[in-house]
N, C-alpha and C. Protein backbone atom coordinates (compact mmCIF):
# COMPACT_ATOMS: atom_id res chain seq x y z
N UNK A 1 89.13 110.49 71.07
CA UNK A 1 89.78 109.43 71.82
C UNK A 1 91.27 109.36 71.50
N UNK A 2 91.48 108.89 70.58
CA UNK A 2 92.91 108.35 69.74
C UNK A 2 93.45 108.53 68.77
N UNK A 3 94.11 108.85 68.17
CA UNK A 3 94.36 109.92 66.76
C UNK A 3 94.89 108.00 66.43
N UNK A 4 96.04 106.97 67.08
CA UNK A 4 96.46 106.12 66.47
C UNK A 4 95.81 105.12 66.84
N UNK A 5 95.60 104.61 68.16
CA UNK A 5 94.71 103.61 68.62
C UNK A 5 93.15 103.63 68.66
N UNK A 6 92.75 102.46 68.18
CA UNK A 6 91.44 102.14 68.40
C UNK A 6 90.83 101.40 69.61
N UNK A 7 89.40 101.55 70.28
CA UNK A 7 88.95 101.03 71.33
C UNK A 7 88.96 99.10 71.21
N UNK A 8 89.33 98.93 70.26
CA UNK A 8 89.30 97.47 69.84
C UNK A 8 90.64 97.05 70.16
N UNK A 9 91.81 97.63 70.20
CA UNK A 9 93.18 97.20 70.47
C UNK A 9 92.94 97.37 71.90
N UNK A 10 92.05 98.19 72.96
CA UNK A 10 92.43 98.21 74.20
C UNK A 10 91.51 97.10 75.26
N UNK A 11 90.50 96.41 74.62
CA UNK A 11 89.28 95.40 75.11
C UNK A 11 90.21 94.26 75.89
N UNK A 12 89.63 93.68 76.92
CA UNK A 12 90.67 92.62 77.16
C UNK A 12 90.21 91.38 76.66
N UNK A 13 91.33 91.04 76.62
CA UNK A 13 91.25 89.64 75.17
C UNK A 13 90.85 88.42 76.24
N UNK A 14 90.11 88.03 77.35
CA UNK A 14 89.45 87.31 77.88
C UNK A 14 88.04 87.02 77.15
N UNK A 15 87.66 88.50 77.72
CA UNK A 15 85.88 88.43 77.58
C UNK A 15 85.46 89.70 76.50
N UNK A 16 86.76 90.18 75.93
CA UNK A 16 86.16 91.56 75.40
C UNK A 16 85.68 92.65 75.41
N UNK A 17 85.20 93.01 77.46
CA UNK A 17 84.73 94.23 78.12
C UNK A 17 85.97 95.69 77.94
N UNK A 18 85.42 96.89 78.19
CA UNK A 18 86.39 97.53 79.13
C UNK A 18 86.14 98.35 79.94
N UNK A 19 86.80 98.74 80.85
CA UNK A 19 85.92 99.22 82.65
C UNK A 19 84.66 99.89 82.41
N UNK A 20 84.36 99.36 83.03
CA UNK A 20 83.18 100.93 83.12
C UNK A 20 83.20 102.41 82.90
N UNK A 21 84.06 102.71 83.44
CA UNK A 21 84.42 104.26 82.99
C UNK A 21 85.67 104.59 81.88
N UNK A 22 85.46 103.32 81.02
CA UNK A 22 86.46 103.30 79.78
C UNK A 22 87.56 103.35 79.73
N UNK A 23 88.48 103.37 78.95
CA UNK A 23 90.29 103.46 79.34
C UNK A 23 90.36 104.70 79.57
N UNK A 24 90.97 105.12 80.30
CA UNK A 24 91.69 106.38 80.90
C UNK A 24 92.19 107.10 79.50
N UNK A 25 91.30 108.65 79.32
CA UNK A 25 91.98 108.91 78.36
C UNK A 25 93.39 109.69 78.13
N UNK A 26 93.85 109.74 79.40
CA UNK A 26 95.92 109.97 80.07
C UNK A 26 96.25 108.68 79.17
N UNK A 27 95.75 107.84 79.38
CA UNK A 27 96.37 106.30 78.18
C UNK A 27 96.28 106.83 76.85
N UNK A 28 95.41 107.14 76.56
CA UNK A 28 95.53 107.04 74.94
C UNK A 28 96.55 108.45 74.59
N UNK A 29 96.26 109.41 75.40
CA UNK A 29 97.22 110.84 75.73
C UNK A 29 98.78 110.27 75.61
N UNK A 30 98.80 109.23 76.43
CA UNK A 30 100.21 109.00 76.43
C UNK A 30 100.92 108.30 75.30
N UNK A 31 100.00 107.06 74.65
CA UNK A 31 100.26 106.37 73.83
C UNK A 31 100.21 106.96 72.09
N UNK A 32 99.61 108.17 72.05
CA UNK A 32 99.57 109.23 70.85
C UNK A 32 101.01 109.63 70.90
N UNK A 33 101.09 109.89 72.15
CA UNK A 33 102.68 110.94 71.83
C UNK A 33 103.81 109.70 71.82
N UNK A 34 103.65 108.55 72.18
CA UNK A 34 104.96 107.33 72.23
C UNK A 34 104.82 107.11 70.80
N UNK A 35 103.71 107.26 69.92
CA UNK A 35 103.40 107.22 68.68
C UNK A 35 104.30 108.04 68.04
N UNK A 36 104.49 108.86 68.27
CA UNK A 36 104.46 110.38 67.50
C UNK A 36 105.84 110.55 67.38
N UNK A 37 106.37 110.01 68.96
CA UNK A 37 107.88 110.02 68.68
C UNK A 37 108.84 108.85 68.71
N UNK A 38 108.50 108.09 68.27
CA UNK A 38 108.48 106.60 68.05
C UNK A 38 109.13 106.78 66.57
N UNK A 39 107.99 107.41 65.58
CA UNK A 39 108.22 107.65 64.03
C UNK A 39 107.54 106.23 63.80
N UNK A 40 107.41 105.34 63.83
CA UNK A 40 106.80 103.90 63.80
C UNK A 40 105.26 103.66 64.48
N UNK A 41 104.84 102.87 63.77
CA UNK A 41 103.55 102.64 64.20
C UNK A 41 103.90 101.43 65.49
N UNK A 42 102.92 101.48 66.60
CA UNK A 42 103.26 100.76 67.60
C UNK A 42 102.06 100.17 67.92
N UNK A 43 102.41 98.63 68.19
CA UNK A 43 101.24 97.72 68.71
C UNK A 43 100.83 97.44 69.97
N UNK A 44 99.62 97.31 70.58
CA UNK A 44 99.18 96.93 71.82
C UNK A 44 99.43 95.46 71.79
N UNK A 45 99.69 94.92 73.31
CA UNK A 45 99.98 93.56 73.38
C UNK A 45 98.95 93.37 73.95
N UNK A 46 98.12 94.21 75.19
CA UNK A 46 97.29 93.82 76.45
C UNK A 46 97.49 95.65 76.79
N UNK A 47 95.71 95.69 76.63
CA UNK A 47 95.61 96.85 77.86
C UNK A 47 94.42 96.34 78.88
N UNK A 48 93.34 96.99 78.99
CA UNK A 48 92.79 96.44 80.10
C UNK A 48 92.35 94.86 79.64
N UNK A 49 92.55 94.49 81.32
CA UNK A 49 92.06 93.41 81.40
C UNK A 49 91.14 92.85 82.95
N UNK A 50 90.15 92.12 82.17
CA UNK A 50 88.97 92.06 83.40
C UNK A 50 89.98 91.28 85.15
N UNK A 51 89.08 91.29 85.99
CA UNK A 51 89.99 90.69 87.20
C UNK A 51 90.08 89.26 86.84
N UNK A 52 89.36 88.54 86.54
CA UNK A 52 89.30 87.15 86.00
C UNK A 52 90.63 87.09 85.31
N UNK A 53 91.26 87.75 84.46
CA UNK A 53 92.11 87.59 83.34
C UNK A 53 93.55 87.85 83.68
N UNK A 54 93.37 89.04 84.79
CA UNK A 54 94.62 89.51 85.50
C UNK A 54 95.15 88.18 86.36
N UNK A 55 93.88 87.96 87.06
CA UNK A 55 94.25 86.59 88.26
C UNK A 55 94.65 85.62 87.58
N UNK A 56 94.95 85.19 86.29
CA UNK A 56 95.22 83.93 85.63
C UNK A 56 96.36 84.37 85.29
N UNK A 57 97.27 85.45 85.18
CA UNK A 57 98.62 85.57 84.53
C UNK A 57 99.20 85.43 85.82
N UNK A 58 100.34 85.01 85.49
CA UNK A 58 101.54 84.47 86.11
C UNK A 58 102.45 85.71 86.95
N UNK A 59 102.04 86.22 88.17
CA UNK A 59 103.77 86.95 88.96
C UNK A 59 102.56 88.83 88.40
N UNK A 60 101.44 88.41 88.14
CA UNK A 60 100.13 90.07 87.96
C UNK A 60 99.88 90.19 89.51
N UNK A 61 99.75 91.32 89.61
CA UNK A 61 99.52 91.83 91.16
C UNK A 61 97.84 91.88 91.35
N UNK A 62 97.33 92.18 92.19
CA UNK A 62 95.39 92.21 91.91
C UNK A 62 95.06 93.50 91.83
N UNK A 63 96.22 94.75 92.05
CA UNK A 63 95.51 95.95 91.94
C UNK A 63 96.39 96.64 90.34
N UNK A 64 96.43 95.54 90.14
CA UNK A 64 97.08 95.75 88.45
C UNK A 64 96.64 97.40 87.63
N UNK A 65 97.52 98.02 87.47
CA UNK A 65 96.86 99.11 86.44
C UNK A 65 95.95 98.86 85.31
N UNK A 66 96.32 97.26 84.90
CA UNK A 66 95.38 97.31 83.81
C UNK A 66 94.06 97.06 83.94
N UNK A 67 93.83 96.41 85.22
CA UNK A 67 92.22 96.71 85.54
C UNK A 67 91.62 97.97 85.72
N UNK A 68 92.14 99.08 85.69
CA UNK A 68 91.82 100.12 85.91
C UNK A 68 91.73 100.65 84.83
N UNK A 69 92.24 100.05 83.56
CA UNK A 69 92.28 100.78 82.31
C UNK A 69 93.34 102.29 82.31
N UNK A 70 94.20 101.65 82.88
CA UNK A 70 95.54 102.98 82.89
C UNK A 70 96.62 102.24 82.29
N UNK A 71 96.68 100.87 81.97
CA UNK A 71 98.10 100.69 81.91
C UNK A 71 98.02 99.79 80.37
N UNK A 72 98.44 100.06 79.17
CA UNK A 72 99.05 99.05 78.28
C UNK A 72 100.34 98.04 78.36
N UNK A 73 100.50 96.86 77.40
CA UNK A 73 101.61 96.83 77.27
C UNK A 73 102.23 96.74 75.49
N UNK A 74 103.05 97.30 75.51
CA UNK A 74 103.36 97.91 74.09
C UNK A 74 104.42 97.16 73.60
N UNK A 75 104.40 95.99 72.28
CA UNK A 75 105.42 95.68 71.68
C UNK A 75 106.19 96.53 71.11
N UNK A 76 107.64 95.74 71.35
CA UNK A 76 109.07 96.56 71.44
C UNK A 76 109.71 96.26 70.01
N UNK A 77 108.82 94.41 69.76
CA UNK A 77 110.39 94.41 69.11
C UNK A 77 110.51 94.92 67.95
N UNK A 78 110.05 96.13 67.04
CA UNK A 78 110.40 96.51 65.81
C UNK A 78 111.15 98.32 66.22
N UNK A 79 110.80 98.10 67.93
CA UNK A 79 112.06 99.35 68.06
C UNK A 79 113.34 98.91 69.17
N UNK A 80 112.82 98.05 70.19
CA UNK A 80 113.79 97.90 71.10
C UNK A 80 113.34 97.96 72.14
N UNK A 81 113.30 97.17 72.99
CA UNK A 81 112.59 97.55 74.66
C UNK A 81 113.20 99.09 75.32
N UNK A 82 114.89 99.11 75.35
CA UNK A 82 115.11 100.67 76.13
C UNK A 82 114.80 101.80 75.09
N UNK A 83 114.75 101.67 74.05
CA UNK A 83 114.26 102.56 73.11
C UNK A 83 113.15 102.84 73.51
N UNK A 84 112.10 102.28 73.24
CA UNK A 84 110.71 102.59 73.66
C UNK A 84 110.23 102.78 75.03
N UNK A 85 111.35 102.11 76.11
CA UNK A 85 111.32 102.94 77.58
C UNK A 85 111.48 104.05 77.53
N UNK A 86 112.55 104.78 77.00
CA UNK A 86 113.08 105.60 77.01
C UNK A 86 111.82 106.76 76.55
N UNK A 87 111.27 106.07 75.46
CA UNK A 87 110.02 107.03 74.97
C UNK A 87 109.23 107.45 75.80
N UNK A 88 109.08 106.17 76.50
CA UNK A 88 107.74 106.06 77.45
C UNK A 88 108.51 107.12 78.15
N UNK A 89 108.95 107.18 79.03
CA UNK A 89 109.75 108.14 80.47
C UNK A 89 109.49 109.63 79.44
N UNK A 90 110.12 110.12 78.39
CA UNK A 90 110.83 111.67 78.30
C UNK A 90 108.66 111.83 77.95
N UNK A 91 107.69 110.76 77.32
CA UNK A 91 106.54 111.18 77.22
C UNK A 91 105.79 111.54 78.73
N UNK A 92 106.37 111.09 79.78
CA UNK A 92 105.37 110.97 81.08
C UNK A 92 105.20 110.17 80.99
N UNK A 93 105.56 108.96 81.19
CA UNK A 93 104.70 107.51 81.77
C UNK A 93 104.99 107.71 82.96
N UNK A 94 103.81 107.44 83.97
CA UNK A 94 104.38 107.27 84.98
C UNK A 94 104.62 106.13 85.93
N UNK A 95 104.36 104.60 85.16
CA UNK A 95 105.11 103.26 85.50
C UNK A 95 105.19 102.86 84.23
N UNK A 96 106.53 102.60 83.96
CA UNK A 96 107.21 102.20 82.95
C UNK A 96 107.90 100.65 83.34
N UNK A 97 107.12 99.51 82.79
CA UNK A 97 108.46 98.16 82.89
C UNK A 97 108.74 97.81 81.73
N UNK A 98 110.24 97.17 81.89
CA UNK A 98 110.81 96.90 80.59
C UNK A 98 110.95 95.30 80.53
N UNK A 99 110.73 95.17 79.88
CA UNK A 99 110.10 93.18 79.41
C UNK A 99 110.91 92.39 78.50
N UNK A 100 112.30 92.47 78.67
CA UNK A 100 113.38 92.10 77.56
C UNK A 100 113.31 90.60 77.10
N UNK A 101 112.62 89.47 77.27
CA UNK A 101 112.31 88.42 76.65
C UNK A 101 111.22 88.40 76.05
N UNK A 102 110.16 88.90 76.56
CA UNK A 102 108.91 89.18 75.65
C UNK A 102 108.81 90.57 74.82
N UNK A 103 109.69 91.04 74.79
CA UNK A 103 110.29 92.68 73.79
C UNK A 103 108.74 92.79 74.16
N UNK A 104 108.72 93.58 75.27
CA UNK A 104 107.37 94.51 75.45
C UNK A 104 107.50 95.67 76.49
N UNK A 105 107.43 97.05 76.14
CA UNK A 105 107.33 97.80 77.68
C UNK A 105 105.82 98.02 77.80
N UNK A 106 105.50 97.78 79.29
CA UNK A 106 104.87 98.18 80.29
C UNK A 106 104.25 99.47 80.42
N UNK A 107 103.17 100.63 80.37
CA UNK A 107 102.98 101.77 80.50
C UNK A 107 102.27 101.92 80.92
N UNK A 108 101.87 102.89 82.06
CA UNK A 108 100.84 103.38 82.92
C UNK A 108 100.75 104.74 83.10
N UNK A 109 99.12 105.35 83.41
CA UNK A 109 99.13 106.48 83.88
C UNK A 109 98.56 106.86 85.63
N UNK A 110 99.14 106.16 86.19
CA UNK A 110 98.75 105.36 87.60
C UNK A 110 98.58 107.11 88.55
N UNK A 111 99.26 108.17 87.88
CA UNK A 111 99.59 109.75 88.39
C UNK A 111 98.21 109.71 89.69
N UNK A 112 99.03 110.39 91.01
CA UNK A 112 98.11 110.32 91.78
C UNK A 112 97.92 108.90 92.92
N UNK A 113 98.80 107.82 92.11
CA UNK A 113 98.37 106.99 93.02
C UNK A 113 99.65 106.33 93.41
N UNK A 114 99.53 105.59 94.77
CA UNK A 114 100.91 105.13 94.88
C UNK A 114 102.12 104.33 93.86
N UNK A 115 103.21 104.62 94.22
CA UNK A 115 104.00 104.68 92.86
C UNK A 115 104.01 105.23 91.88
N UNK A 116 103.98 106.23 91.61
CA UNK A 116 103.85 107.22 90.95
C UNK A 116 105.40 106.84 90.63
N UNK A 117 105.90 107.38 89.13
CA UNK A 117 107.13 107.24 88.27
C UNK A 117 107.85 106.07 88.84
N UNK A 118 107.01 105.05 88.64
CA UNK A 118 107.44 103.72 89.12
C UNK A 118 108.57 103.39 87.95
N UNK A 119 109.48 102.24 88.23
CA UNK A 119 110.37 101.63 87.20
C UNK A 119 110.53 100.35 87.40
N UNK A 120 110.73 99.45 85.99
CA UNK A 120 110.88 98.23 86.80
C UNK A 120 111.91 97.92 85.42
């Protein structure tokens, strides 16, 4: 699965499920190497989350990556939000948002589906 993350950092913190066909393992693919070249250990804020949980956040879309189990979001602040964009992008993310009041980027492996090397 994960050389750094565990299936317990990616559960959504509603109800504790995760999809049916598990997190995408392009996620954990991606989040090994943001690891790796990071030099720092890096925390999950929110990866999947059930539709119940998505529909209760504030300005979440309904076809959210993270219901799909493709998309984390990764605290910044012990490197920097464009720092760790920056990671995300040269690793392949291919939707990257940058979250400068809540020091968090955004990461997805959405490849294949519309928006592809999205930015926000």
């Amino acid at each position: 699965m994960s050389k750094y993350f565990q299936e317990s950092e990616m559960v959504c913190s509603c109800c504790g499920c995760l999809p049916e066909q598990g997190i995408d393992p392009k996620l954990y693919e991606l989040l090994d190497q943001m690891r790796e070249a990071a030099g720092v250990p890096l925390n999950i804020n929110d990866a999947y989350r059930c539709q119940e949980h998505n529909d209760s956040i504030p300005n979440s879309v309904p076809n959210s990556q993270h219901v799909d189990g493709t998309a984390a979001d990764v605290d910044a602040s012990n490197i920097g939000v464009e720092v760790l964009a920056q990671i995300a992008e040269d690793c392949g993310a291919d939707g990257v948002g940058r979250y400068y009041g809540d020091e968090f980027v955004h990461v997805d492996v959405r490849s294949g589906k519309v928006g592809d090397n999205y930015r926000w």
